[in-house]
Protein backbone atom coordinates (compact mmCIF):
# COMPACT_ATOMS: atom_id res chain seq x y z
CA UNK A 1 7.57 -13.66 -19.13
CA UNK A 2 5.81 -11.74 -16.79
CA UNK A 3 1.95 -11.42 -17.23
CA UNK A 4 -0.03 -8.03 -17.09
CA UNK A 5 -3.84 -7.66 -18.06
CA UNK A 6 -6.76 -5.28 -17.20
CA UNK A 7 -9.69 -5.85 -14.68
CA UNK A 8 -11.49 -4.20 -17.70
CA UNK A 9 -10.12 -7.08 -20.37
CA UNK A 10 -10.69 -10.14 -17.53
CA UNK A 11 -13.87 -9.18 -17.13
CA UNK A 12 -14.85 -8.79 -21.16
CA UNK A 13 -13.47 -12.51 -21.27
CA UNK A 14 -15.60 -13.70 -18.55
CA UNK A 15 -18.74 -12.18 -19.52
CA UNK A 16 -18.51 -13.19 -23.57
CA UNK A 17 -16.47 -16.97 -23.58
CA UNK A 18 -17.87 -19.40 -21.51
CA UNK A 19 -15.17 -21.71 -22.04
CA UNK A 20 -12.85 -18.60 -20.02
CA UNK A 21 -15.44 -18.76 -17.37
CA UNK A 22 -15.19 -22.41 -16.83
CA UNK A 23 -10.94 -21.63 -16.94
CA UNK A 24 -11.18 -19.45 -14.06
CA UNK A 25 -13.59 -21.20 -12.07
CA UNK A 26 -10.64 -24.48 -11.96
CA UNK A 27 -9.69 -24.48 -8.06
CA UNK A 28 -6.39 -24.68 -8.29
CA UNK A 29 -3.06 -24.14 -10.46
CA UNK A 30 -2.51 -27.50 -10.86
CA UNK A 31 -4.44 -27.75 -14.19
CA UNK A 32 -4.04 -30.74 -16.44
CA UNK A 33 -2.93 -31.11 -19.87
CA UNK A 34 -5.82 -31.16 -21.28
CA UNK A 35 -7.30 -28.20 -19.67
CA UNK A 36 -4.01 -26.26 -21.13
CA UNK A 37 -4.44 -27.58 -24.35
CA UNK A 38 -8.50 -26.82 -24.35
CA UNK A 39 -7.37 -23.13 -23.20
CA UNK A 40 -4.86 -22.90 -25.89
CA UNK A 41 -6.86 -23.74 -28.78
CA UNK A 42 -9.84 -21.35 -27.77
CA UNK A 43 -7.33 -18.26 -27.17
CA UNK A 44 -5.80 -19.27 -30.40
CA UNK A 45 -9.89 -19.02 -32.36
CA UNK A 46 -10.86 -15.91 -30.43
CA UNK A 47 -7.33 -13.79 -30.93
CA UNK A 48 -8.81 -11.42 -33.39
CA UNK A 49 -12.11 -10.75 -31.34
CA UNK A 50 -9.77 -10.02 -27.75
CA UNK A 51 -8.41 -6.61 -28.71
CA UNK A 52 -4.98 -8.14 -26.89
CA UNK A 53 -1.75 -6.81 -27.61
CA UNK A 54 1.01 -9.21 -28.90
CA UNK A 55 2.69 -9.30 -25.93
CA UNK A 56 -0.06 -10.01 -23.65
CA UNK A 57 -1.71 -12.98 -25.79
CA UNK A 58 1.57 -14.54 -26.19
CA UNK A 59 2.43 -14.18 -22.50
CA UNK A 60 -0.95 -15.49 -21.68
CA UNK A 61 -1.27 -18.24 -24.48
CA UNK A 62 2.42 -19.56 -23.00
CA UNK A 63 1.64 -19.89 -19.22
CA UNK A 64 -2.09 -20.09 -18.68
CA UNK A 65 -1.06 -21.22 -15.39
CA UNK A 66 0.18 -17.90 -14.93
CA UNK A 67 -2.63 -16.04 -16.33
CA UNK A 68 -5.32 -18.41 -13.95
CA UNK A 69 -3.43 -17.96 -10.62
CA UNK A 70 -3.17 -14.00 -11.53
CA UNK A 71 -6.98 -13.61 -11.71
CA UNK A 72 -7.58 -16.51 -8.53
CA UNK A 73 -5.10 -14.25 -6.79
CA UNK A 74 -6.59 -10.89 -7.61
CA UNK A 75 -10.05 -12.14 -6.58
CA UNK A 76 -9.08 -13.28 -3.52
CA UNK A 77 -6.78 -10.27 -2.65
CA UNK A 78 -10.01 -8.37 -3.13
CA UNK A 79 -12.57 -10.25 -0.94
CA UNK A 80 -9.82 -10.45 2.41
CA UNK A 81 -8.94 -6.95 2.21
CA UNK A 82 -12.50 -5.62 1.50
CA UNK A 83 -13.26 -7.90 4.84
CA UNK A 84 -9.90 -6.54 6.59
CA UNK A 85 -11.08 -3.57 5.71
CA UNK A 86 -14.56 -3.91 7.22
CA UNK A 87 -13.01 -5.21 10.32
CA UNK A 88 -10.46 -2.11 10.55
CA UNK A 89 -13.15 0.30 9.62
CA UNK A 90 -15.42 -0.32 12.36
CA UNK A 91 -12.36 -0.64 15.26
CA UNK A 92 -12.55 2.84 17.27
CA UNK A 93 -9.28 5.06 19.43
CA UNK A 94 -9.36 6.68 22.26
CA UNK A 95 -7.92 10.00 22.46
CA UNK A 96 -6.83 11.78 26.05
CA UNK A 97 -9.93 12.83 26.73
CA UNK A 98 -11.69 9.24 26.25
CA UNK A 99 -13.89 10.10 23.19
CA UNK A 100 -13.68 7.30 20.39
CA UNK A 101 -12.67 7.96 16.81
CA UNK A 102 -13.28 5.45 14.17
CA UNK A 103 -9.72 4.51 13.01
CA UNK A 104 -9.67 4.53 9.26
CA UNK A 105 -11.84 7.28 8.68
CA UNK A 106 -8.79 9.61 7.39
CA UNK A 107 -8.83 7.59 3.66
CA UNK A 108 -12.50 9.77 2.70
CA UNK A 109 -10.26 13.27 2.19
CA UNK A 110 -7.94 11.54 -0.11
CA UNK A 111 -5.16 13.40 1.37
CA UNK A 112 -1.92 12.95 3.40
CA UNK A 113 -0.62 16.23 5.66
CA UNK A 114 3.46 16.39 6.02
CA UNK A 115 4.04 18.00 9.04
CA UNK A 116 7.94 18.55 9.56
CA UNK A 117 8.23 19.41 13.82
CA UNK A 118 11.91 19.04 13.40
CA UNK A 119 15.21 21.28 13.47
CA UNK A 120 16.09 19.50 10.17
CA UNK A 121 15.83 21.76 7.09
CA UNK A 122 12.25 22.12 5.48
CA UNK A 123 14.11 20.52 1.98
CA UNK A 124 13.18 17.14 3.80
CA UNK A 125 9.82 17.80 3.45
CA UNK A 126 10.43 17.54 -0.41
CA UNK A 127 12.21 14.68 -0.32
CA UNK A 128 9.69 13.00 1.66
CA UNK A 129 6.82 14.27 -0.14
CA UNK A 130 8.60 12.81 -3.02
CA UNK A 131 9.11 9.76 -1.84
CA UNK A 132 5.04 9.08 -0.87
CA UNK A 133 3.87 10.53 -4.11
CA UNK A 134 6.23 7.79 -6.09
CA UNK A 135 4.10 5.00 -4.80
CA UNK A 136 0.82 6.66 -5.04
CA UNK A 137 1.65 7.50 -8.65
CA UNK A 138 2.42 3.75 -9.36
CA UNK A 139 -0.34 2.21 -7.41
CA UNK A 140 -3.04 5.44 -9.47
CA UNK A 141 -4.35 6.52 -6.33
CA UNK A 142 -6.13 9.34 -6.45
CA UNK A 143 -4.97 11.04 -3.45
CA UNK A 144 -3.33 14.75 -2.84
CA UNK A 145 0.36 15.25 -0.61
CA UNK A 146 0.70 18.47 0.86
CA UNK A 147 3.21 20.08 3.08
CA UNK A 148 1.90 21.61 6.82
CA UNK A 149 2.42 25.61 6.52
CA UNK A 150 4.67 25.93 9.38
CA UNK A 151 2.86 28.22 12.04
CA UNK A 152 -0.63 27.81 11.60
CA UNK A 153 -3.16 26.34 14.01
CA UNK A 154 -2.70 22.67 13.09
CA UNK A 155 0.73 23.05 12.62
CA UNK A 156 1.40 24.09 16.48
CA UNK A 157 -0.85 21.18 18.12
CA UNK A 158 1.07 18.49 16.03
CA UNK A 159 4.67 20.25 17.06
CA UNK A 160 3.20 20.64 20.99
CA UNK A 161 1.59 16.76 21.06
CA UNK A 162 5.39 15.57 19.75
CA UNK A 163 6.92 17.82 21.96
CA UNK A 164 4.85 16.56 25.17
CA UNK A 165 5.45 13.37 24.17
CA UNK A 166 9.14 12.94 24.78
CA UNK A 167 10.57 10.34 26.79
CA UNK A 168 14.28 9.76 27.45
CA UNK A 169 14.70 7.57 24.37
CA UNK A 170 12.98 9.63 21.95
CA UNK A 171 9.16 10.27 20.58
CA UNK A 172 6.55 7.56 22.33
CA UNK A 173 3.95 7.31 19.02
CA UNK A 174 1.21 6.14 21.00
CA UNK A 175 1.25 9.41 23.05
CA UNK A 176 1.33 11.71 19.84
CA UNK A 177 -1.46 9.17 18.29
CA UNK A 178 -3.89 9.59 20.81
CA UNK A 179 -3.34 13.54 21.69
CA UNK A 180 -3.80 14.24 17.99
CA UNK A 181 -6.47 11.26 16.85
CA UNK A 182 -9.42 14.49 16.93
CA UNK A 183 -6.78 16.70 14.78
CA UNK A 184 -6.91 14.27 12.55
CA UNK A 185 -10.24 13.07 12.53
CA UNK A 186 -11.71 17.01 12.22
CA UNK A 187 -8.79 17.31 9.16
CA UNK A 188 -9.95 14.09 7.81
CA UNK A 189 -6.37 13.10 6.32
CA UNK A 190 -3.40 11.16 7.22
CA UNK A 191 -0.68 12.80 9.13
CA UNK A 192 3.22 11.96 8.08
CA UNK A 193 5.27 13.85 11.12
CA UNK A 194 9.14 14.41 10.64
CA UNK A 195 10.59 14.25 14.15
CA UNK A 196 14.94 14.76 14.85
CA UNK A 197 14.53 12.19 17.69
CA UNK A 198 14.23 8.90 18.36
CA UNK A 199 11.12 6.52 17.80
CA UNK A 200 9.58 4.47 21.09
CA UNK A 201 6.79 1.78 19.86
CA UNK A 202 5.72 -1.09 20.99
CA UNK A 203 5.93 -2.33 17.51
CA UNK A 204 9.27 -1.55 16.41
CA UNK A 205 12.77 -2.05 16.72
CA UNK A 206 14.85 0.21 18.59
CA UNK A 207 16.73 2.08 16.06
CA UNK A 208 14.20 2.31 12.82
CA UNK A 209 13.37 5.54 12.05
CA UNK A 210 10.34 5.31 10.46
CA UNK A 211 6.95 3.94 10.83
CA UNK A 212 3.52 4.28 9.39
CA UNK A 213 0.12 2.24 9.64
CA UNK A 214 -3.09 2.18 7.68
CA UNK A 215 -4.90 1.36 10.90
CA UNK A 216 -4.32 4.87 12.66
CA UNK A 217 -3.54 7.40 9.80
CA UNK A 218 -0.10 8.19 10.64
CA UNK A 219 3.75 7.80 9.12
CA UNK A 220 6.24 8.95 11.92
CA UNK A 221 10.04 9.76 11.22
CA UNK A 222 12.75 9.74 13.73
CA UNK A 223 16.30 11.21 12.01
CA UNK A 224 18.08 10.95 15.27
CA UNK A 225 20.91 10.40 13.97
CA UNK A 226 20.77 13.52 11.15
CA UNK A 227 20.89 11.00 8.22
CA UNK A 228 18.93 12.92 5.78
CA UNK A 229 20.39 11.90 2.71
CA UNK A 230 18.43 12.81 0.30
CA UNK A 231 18.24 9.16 -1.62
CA UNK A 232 17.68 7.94 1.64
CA UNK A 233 15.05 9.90 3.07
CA UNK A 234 13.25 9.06 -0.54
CA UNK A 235 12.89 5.67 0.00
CA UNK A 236 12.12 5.60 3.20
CA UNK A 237 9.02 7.40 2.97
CA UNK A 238 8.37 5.14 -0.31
CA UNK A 239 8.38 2.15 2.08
CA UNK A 240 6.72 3.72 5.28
CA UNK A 241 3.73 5.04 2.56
CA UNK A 242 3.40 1.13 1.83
CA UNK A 243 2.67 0.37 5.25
CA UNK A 244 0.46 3.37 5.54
CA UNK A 245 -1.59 2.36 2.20
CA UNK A 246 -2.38 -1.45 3.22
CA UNK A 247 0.27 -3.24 2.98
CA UNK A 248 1.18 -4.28 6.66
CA UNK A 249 3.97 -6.57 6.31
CA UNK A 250 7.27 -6.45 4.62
CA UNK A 251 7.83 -7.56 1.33
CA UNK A 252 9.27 -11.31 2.41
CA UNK A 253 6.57 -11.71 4.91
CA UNK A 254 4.01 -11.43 1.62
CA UNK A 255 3.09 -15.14 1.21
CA UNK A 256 0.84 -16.78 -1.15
CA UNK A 257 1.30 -20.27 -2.21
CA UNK A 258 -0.25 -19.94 -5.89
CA UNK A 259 1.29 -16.32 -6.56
CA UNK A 260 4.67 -17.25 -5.55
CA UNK A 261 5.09 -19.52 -8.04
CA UNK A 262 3.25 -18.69 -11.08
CA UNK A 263 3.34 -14.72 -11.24
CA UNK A 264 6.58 -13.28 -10.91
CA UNK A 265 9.75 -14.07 -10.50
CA UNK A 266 10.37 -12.85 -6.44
CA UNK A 267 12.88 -10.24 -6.14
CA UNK A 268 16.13 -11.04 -3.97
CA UNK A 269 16.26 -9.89 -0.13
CA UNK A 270 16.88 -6.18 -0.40
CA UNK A 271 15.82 -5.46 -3.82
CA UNK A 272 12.02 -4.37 -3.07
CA UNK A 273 11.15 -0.82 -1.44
CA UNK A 274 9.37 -3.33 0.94
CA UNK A 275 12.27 -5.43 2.22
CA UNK A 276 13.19 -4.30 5.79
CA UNK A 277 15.88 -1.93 5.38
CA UNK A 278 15.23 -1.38 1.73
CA UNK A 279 18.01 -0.16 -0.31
CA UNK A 280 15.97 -0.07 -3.86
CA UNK A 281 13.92 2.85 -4.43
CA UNK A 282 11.40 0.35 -6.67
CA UNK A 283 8.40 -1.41 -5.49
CA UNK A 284 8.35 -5.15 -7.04
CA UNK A 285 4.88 -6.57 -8.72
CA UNK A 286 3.49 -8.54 -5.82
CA UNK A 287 3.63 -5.37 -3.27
CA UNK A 288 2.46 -3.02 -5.99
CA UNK A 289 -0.41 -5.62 -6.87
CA UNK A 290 -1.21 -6.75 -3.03
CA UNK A 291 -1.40 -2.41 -2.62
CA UNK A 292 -3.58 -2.03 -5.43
CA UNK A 293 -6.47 -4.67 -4.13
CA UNK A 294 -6.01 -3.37 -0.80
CA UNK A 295 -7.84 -0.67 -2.36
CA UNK A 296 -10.14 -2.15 -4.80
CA UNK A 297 -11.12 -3.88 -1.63
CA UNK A 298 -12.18 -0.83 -0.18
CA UNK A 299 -13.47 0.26 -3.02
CA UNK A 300 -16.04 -2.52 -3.54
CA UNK A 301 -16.78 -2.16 0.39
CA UNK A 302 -17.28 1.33 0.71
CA UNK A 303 -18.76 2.17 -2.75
CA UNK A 304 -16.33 5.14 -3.40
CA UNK A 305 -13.29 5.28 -5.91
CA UNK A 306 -10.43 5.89 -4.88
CA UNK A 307 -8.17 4.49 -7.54
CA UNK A 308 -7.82 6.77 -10.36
């Protein structure tokens, strides 16, 4: 059985048992029969006074080792990505002109711009929209989607910085990045473009047709090819969203020793949002969790909530 508790209930046992304290302080998974027992028989005294619901004290009571390398994993999510994001935070672009632009600083407006440049049909704009606000729902992050009105000032110098940045084999990103970094950075949000043409990056494959990254602001789509199924587009911009709210690599890339054996059972090769190529519109646990301390990472470096 799977194992879900609160940050708010973890840290009521930590500050009132000491005996839960001393449980979470072990240094590794590999806890001893004794320790089990020990753990057992003080959950089993203090049921009454943990305000738990069946479920979870039977779930935790059954695999403590489960329960102890959840909370080892969630603290140490926390510290590397409050330090990842540190290190992003403080990594500046260059635009055209050579001014520098601090990279991350789009995450302060809570808010992602859609910005459809294409000759595709403004109902992908839904579907896309859709599609980012289905992870941000799950993950509780309290941030605002909203569709570009098509015409207005910003509007035009995203559609003329795609447009100028056409090369035989489709859109080069790093063009459009760097002509529309001060955009951006005066807008304060992240920018998710919809393009009809192909994608050029130096980090991706020829052929995918999306791409986003936390490190810049920015989702791009490429539907060269016209496939704008509807299902399709949706997950998609599910998965591109992941990349563009922390989560850099792809859901079998996500490796932690401890995690990957006690926490969940892992998902088969195509059956996460986050698998290369996803065909499953859902997210599994260890991507939605790895997401969600991504944030409280930021959270605990930058002092502001953004987690609802």
């Amino acid at each position: 059985m799977s194992i879900y508790i609160s940050d708010q209930k973890v840290e009521f046992l930590l500050q009132t048992y000491p005996w839960f304290q001393e449980f979470i302080n072990k240094s590794t998974t590999k806890l001893s029969k004794k320790d089990l027992s020990i753990f057992k028989d003080n959950f089993d005294s203090f049921k009454a006074e943990l305000d738990l619901e069946n479920s979870d004290f039977e779930s935790i009571r059954e695999n403590p080792q489960q329960f102890h390398a959840l909370i080892k994993f969630r603290k140490r999510r926390m510290q590397i990505f409050a330090e990842q994001y540190a290190y992003s935070s403080k990594k500046t672009v260059k635009c055209f002109a050579g001014k520098k632009y601090y990279a991350t600083n789009w995450i302060h407006s809570k808010k992602i711009k859609i910005f459809n440049v294409s000759l595709l049909s403004n109902d992908i704009s839904q579907k896309v929209k859709e599609g980012l606000q289905d992870l941000i729902s799950t993950i509780h992050l309290d941030f605002d989607v909203v569709v570009a009105k098509m015409g207005d000032g910003l509007f035009r110098a995203v559609q003329s910085a795609v447009h100028s940045s056409s090369i035989s084999k489709g859109i080069d990103i790093s063009k459009v990045e760097k002509k529309l970094i001060p955009f951006r950075e005066h807008n304060n949000c992240a920018f998710v473009i919809i393009t009809d043409k192909g994608l050029v990056h130096e980090n991706i494959s020829q052929g995918d047709v999306g791409y986003g990254n936390f490190k810049s602001g920015f989702i791009f789509f490429g539907f060269k090819n016209g496939n704008i199924n509807s299902d399709f587009v949706k997950r998609l911009a599910k998965h591109e969203c992941g990349h563009l709210l922390g989560l850099e690599t792809h859901h079998e890339i996500l490796k932690d020793a401890d995690y990957l054996r006690f926490l969940y059972t892992r998902t088969g090769k195509g059956d996460c949002n986050m698998c290369p190529s996803a065909t499953n519109l859902n997210t599994c646990k260890p991507c939605i969790e790895s997401i969600i301390y991504f944030w409280k990472g930021i959270e605990h470096h930058t002092k502001t909530k953004f987690l609802k």
